[in-house]
C-alpha atoms as a PDB file:
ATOM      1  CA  UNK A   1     114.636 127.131  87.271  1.00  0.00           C
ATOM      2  CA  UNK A   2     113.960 123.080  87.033  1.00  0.00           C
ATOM      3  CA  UNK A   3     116.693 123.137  89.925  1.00  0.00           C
ATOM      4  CA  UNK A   4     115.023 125.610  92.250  1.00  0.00           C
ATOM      5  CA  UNK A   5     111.858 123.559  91.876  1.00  0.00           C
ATOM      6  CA  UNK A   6     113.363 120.590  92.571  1.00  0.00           C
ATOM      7  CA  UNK A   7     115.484 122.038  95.884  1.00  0.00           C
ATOM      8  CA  UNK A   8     112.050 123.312  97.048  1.00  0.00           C
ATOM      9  CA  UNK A   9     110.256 120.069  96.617  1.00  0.00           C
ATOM     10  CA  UNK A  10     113.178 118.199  98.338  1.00  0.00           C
ATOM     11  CA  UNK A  11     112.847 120.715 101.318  1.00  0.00           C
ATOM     12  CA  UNK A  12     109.058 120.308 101.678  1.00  0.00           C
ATOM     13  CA  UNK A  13     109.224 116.164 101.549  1.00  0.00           C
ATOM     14  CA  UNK A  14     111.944 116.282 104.116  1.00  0.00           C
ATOM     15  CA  UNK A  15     109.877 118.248 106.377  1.00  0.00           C
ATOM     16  CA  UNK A  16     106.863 116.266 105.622  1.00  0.00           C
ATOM     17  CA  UNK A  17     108.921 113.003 107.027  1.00  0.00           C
ATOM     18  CA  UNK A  18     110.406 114.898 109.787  1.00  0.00           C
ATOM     19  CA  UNK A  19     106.802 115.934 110.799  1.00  0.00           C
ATOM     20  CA  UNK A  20     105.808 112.000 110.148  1.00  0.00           C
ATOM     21  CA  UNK A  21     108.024 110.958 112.220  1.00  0.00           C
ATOM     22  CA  UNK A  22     107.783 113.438 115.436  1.00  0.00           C
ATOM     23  CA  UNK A  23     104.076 112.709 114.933  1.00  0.00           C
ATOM     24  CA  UNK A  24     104.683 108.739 115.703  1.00  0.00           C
ATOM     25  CA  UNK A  25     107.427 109.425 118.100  1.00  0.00           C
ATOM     26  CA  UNK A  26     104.764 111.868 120.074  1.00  0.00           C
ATOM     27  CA  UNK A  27     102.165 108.609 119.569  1.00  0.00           C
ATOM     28  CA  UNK A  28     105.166 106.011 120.610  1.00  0.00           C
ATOM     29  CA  UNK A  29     105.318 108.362 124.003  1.00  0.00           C
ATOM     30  CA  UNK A  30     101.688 107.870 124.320  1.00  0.00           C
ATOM     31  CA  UNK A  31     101.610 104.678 124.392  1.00  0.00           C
ATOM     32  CA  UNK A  32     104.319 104.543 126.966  1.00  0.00           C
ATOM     33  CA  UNK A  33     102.055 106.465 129.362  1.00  0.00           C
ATOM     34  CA  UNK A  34      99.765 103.735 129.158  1.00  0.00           C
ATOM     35  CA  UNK A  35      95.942 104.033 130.115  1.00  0.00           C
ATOM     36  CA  UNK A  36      95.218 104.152 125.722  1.00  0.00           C
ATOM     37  CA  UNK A  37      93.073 101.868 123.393  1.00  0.00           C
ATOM     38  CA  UNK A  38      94.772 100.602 120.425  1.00  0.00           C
ATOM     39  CA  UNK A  39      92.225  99.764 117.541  1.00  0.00           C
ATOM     40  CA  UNK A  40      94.075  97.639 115.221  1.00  0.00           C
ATOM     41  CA  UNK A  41      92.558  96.292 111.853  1.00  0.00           C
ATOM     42  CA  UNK A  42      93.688  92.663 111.183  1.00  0.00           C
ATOM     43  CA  UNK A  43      96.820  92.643 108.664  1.00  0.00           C
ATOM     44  CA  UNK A  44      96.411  92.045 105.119  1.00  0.00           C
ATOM     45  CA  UNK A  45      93.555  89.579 104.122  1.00  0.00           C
ATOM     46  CA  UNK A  46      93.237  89.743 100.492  1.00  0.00           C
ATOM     47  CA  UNK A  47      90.047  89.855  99.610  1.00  0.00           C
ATOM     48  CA  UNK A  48      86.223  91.435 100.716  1.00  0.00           C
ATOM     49  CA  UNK A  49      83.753  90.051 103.131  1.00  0.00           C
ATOM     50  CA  UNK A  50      83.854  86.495 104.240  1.00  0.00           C
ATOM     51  CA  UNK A  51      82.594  83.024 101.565  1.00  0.00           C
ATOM     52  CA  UNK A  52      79.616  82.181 101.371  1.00  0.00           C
ATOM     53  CA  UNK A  53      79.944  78.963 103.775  1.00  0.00           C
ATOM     54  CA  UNK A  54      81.827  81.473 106.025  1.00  0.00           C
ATOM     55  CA  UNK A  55      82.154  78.946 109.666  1.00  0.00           C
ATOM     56  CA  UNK A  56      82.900  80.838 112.479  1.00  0.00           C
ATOM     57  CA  UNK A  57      84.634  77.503 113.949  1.00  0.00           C
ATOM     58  CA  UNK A  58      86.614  76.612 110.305  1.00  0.00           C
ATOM     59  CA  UNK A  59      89.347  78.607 109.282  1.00  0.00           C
ATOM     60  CA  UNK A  60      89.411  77.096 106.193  1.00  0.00           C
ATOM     61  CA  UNK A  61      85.946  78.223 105.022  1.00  0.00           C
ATOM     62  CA  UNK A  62      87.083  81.853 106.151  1.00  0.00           C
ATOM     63  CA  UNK A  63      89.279  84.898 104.574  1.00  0.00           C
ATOM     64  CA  UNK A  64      92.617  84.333 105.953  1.00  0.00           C
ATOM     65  CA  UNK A  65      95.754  86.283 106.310  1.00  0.00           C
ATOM     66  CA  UNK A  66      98.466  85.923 103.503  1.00  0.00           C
ATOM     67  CA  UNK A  67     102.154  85.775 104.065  1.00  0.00           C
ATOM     68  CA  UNK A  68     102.408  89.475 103.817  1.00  0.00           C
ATOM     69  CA  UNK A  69      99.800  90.081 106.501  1.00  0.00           C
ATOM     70  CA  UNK A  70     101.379  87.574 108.686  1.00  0.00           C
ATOM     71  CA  UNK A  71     104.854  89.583 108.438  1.00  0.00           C
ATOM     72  CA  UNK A  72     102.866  92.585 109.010  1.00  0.00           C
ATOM     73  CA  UNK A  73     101.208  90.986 112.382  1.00  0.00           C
ATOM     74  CA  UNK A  74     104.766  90.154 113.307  1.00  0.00           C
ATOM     75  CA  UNK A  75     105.911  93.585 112.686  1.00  0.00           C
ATOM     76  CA  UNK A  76     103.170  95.426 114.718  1.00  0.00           C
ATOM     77  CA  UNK A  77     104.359  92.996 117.856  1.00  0.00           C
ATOM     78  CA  UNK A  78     107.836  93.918 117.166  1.00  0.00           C
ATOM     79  CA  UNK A  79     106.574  97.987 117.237  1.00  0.00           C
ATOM     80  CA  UNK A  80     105.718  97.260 120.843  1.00  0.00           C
ATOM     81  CA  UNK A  81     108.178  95.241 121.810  1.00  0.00           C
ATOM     82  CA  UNK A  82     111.112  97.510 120.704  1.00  0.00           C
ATOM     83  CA  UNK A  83     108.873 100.540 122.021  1.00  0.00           C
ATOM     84  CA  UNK A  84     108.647  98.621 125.353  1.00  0.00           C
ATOM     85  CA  UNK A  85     105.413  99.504 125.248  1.00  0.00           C
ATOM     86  CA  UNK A  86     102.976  98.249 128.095  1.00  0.00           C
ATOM     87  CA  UNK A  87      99.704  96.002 127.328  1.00  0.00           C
ATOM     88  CA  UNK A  88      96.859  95.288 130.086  1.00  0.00           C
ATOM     89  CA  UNK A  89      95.227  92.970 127.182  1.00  0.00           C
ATOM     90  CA  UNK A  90      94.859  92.088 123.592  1.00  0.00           C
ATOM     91  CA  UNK A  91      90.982  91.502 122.531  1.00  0.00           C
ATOM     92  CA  UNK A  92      90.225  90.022 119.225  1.00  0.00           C
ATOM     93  CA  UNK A  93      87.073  89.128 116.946  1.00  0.00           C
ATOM     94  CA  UNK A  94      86.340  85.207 116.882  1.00  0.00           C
ATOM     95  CA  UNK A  95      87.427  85.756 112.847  1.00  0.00           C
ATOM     96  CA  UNK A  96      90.151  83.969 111.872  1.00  0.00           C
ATOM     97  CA  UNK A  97      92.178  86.567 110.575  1.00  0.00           C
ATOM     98  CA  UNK A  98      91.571  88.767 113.707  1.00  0.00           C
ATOM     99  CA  UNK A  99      92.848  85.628 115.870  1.00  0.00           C
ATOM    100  CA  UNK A 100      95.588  85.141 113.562  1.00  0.00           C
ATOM    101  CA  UNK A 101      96.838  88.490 113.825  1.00  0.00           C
ATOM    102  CA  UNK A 102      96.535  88.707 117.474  1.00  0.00           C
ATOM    103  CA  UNK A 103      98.692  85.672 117.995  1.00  0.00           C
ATOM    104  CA  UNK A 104     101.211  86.256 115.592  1.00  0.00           C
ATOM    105  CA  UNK A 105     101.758  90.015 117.486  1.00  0.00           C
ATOM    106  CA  UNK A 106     100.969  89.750 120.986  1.00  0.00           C
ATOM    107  CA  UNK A 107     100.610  85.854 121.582  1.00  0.00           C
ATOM    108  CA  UNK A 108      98.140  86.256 124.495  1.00  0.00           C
ATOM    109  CA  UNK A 109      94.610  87.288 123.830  1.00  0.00           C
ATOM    110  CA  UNK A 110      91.087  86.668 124.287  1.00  0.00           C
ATOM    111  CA  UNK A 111      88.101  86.483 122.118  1.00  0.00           C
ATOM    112  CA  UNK A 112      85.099  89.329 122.585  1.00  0.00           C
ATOM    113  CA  UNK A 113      82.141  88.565 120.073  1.00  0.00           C
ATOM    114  CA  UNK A 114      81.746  92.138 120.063  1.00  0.00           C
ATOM    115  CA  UNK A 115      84.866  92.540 118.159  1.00  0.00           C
ATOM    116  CA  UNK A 116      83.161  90.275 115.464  1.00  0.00           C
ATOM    117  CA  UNK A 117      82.279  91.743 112.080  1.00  0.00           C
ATOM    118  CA  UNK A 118      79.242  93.291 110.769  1.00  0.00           C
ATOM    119  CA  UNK A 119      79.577  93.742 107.379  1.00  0.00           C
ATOM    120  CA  UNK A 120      77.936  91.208 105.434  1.00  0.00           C
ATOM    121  CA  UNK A 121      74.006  91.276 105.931  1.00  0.00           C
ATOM    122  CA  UNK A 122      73.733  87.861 107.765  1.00  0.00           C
ATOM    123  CA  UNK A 123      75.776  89.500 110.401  1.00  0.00           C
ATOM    124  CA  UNK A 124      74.589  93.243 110.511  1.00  0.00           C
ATOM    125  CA  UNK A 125      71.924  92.206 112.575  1.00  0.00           C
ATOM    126  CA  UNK A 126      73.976  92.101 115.651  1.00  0.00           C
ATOM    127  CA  UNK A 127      75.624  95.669 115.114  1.00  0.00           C
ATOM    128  CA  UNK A 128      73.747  97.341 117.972  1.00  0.00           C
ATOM    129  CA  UNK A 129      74.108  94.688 120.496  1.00  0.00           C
ATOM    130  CA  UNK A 130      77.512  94.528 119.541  1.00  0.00           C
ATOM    131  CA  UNK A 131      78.903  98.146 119.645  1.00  0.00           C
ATOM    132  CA  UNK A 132      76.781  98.523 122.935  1.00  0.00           C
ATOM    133  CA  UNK A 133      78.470  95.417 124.683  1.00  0.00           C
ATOM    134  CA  UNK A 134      82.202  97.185 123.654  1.00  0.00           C
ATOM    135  CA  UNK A 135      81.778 100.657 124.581  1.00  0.00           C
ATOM    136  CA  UNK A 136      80.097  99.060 128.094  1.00  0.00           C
ATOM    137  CA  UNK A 137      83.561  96.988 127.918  1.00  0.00           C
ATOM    138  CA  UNK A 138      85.692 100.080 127.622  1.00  0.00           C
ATOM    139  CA  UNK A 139      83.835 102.433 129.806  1.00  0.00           C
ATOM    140  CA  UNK A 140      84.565  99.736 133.008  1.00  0.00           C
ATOM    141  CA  UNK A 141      88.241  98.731 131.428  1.00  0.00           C
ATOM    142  CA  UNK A 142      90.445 100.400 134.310  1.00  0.00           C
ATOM    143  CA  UNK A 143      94.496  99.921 133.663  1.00  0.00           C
ATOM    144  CA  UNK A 144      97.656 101.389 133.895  1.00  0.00           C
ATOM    145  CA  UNK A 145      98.460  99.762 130.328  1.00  0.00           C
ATOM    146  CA  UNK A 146      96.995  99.708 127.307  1.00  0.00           C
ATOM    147  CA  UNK A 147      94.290  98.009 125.395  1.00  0.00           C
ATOM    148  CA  UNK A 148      94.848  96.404 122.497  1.00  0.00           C
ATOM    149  CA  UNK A 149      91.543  95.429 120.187  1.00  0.00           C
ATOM    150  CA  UNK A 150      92.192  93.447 116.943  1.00  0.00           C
ATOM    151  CA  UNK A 151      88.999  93.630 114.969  1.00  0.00           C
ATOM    152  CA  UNK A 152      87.853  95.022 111.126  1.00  0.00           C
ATOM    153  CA  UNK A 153      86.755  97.974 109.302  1.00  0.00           C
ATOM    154  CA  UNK A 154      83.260  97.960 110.043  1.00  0.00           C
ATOM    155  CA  UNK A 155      83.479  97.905 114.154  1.00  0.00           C
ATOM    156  CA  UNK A 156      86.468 100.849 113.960  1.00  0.00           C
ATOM    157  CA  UNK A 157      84.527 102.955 111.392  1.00  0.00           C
ATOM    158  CA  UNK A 158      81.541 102.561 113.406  1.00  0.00           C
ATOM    159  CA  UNK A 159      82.991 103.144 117.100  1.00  0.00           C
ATOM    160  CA  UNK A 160      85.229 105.808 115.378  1.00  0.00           C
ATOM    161  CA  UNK A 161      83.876 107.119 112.499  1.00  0.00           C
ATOM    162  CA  UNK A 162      87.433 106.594 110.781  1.00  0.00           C
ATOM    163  CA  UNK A 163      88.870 104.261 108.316  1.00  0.00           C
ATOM    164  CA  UNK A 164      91.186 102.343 108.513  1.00  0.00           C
ATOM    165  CA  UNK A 165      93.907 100.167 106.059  1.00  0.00           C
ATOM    166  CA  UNK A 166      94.633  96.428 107.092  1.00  0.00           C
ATOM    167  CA  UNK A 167      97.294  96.782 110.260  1.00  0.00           C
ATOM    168  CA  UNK A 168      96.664 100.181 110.705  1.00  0.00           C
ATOM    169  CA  UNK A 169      96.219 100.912 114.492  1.00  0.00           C
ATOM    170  CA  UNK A 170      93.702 104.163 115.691  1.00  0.00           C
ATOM    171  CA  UNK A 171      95.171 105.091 118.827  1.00  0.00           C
ATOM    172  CA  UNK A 172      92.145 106.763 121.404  1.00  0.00           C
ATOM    173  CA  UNK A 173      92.305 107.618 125.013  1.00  0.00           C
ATOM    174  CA  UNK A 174      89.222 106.088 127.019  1.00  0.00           C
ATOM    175  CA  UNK A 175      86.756 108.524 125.941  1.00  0.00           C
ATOM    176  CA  UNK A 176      87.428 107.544 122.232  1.00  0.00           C
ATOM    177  CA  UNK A 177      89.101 110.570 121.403  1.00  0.00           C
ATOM    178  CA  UNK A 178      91.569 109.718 118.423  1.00  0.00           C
ATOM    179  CA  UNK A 179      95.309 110.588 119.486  1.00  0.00           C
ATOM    180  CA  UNK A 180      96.451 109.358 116.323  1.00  0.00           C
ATOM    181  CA  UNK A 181      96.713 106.256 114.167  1.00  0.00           C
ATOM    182  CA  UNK A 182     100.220 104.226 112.853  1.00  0.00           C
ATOM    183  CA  UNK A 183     100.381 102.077 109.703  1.00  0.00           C
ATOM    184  CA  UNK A 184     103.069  99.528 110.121  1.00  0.00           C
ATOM    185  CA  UNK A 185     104.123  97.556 106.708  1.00  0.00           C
END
């Protein structure tokens, strides 16, 4: 009996990783196609919020990556390098660990304040403005590539209404419509 459980349970997980994987193999061939918006959370940055003498301009006063979120940012470049997968442009917030991320992956990107979190009360002020200014951003974006935006919980689960873990990407098409998302750790 303990056998036939444990044949049955073996079955299911190797169909749940076979289904895992043709999931992110159908996403991979998404990407390929260009023309999508990668959300991507900034890798691991132990901690909540930002300190209190949080400086937009002073990494040091900030929540940074740690080593394990910097081999995670490398890892999520390497995912679309291997892939050979296409980018128009890589956005980030002006937070350190959004920057961070962004260069350690892609090496090329821009800052877009409305990328910028909103989480702590001295900055939930600019919420509106800011989720405003990015869907204006993606509703003129116009490429054959894709669209890579490194930014933090509160902007994704706003503009998406999903959560998200630190390096987890969201993948949408330009209406927003959630194709899938990939954790890479």
């Amino acid at each position: 009996m303990k056998y036939k459980f444990y044949k049955i349970f073996f079955i299911f997980l190797l169909v749940l990783n076979t289904n895992l994987s043709h999931s992110e193999n159908s996403l991979v061939q998404d990407l390929k196609l260009g023309k999508k918006i990668v959300f991507l959370r900034h890798a691991l940055a132990p901690g909540n919020g930002d300190p209190y003498n949080f400086d937009i301009n002073d990494c040091k006063t900030q929540r940074n990556l740690s080593s394990k979120g910097r081999q995670q940012s490398k890892m999520i470049g390497d995912f679309f390098k291997i892939n050979k997968i296409k980018i128009d442009k890589v956005l980030s917030s002006e937070w350190c660990r959004c920057k961070e991320t962004a260069e350690i992956a892609f090496e090329n990107f821009q800052t877009f304040n409305a990328l910028n979190s909103f989480y702590e009360a001295r900055f939930s002020k600019n919420k509106s403005q800011q989720i405003e200014d990015l869907k204006n951003f993606i509703n003129s974006w116009d490429s054959d590539s894709n669209l890579i935006i490194v930014t933090h919980f509160v902007v994704i689960s706003e503009l998406l209404n999903k959560g998200t873990s630190s390096g987890e990407m969201v993948i949408t098409d330009k209406k927003l419509k959630i194709l899938g998302n990939l954790e890479i750790n």
